[in-house]
C-alpha atoms as a PDB file:
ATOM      1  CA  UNK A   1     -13.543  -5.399   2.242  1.00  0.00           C
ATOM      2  CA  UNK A   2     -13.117  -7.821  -0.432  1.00  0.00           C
ATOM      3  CA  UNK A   3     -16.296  -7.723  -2.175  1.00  0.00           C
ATOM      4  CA  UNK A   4     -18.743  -4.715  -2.530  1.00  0.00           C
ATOM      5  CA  UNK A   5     -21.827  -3.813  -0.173  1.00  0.00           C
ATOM      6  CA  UNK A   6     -24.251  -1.711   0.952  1.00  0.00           C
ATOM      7  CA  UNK A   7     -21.645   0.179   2.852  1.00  0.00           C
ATOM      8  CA  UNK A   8     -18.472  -0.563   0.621  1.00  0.00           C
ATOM      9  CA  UNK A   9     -18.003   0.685  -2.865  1.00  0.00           C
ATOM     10  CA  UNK A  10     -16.104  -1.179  -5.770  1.00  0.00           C
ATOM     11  CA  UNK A  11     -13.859   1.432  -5.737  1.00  0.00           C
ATOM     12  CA  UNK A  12     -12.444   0.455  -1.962  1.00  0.00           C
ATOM     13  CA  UNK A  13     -13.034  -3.623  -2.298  1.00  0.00           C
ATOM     14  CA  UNK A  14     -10.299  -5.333  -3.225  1.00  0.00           C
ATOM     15  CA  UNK A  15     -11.723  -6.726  -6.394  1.00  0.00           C
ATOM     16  CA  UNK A  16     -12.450  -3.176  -7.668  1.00  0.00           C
ATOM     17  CA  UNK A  17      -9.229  -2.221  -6.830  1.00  0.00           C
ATOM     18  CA  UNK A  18      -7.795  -5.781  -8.567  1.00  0.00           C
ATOM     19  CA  UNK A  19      -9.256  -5.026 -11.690  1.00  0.00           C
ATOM     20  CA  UNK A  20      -8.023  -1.528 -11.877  1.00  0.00           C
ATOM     21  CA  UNK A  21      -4.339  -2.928 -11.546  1.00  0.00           C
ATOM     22  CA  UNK A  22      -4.963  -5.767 -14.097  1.00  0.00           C
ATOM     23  CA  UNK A  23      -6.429  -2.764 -16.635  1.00  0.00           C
ATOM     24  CA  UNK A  24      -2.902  -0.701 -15.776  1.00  0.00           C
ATOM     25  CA  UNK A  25      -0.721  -4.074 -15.900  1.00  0.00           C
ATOM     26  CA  UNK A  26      -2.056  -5.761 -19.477  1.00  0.00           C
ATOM     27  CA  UNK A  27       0.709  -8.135 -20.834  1.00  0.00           C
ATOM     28  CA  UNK A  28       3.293  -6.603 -19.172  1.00  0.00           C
ATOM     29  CA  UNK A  29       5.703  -8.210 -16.625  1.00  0.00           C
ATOM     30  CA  UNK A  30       6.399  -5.522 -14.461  1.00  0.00           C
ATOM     31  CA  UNK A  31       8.166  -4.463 -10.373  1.00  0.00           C
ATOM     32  CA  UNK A  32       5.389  -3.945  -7.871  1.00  0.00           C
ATOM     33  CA  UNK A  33       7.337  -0.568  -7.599  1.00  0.00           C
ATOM     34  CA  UNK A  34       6.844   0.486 -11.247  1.00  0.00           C
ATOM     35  CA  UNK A  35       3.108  -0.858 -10.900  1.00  0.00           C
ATOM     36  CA  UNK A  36       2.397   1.230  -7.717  1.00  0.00           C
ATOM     37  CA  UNK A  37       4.044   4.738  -9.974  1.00  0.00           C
ATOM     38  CA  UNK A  38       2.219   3.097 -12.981  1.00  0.00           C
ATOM     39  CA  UNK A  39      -1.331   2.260 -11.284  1.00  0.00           C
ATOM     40  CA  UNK A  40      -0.925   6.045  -9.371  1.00  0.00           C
ATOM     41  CA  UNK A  41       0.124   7.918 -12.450  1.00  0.00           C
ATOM     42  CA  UNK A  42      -2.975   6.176 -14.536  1.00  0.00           C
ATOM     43  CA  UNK A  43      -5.867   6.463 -11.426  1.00  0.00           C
ATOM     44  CA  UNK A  44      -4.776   9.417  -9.534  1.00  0.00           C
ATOM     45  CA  UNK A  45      -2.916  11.745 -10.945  1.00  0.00           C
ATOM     46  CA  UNK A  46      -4.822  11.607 -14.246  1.00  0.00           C
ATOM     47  CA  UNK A  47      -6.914  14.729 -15.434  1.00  0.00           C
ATOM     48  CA  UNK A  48     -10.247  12.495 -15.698  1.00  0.00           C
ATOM     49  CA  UNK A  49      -9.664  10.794 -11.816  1.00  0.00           C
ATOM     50  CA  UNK A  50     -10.605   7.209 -12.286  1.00  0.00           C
ATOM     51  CA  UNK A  51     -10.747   6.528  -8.655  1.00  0.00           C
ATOM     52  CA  UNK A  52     -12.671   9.040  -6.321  1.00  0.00           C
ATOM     53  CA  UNK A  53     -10.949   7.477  -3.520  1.00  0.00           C
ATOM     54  CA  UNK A  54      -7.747   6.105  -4.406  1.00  0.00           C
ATOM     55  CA  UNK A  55      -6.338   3.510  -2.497  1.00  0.00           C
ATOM     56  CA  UNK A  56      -3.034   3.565   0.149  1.00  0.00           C
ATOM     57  CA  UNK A  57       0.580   1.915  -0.908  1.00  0.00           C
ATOM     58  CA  UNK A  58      -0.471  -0.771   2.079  1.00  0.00           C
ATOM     59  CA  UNK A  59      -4.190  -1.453   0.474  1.00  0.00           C
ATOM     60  CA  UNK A  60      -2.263  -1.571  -2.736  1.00  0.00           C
ATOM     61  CA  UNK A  61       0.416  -4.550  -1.587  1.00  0.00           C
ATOM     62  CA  UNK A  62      -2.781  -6.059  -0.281  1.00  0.00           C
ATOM     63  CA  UNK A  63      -4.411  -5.946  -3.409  1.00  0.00           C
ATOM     64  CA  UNK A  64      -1.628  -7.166  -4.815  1.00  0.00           C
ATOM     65  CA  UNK A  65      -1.565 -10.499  -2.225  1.00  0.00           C
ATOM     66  CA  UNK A  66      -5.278 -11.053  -2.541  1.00  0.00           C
ATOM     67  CA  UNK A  67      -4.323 -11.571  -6.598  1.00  0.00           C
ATOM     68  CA  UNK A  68      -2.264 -13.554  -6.043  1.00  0.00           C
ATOM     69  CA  UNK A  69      -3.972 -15.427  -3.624  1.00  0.00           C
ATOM     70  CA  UNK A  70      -6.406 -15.989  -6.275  1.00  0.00           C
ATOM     71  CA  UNK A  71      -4.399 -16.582  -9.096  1.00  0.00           C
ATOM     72  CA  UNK A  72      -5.342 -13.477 -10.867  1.00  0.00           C
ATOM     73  CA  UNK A  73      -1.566 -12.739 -11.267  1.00  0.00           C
ATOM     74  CA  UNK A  74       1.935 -14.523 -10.739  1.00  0.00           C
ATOM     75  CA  UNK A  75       5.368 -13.192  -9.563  1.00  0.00           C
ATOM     76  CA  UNK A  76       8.548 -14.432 -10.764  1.00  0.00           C
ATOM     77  CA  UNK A  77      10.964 -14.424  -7.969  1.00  0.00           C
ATOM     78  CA  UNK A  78      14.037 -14.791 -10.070  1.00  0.00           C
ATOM     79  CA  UNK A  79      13.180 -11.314 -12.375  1.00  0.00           C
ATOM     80  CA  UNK A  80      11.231 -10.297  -9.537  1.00  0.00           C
ATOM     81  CA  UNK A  81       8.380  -9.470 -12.093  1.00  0.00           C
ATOM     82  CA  UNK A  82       4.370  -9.649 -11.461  1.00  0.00           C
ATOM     83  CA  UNK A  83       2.641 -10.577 -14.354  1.00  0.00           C
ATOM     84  CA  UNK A  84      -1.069 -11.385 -15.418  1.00  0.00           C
ATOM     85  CA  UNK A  85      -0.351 -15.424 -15.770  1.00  0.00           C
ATOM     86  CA  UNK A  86      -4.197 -15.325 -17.849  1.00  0.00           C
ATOM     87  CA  UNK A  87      -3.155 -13.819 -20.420  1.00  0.00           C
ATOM     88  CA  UNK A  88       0.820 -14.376 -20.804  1.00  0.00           C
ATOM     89  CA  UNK A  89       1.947 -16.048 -24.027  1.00  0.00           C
END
């Protein structure tokens, strides 16, 4: 579930799915609310559908713990903001 196989595509590991969110998140500090509209409006509901199988609000949140499990991105408790600590200035 975490990394591809034979039997499970980028698009459903959780390091496919991270580096969709850190494409939709940038530089931005952002809610994981207005990531999970943000992430849905960009993969799923767009014209061109990134994601063949896009992934549910509970693989999303996570996603979003494996990240930050890995220090891919940071959370400020205080703003309650996620942000991609890699490339904040």
């Amino acid at each position: 579930m975490i990394l591809p196989d034979k039997y499970i595509s980028i698009e459903q590991s959780l390091i496919g799915i991270s580096a969709f969110i850190l494409d939709v998140l940038g530089k931005d500090e952002i809610t994981a609310e207005k990531l999970w509209i943000k992430f849905n409006k960009n993969n799923v509901k767009n014209s061109k559908l990134r994601l063949k199988e896009p992934p549910s609000f509970q693989k999303f949140i996570i996603t979003l713990n494996f990240m930050y499990a890995t220090d891919m991105l940071n959370y400020d408790i205080e703003r309650k903001v996620l942000f991609n600590e890699n490339i904040r200035t």
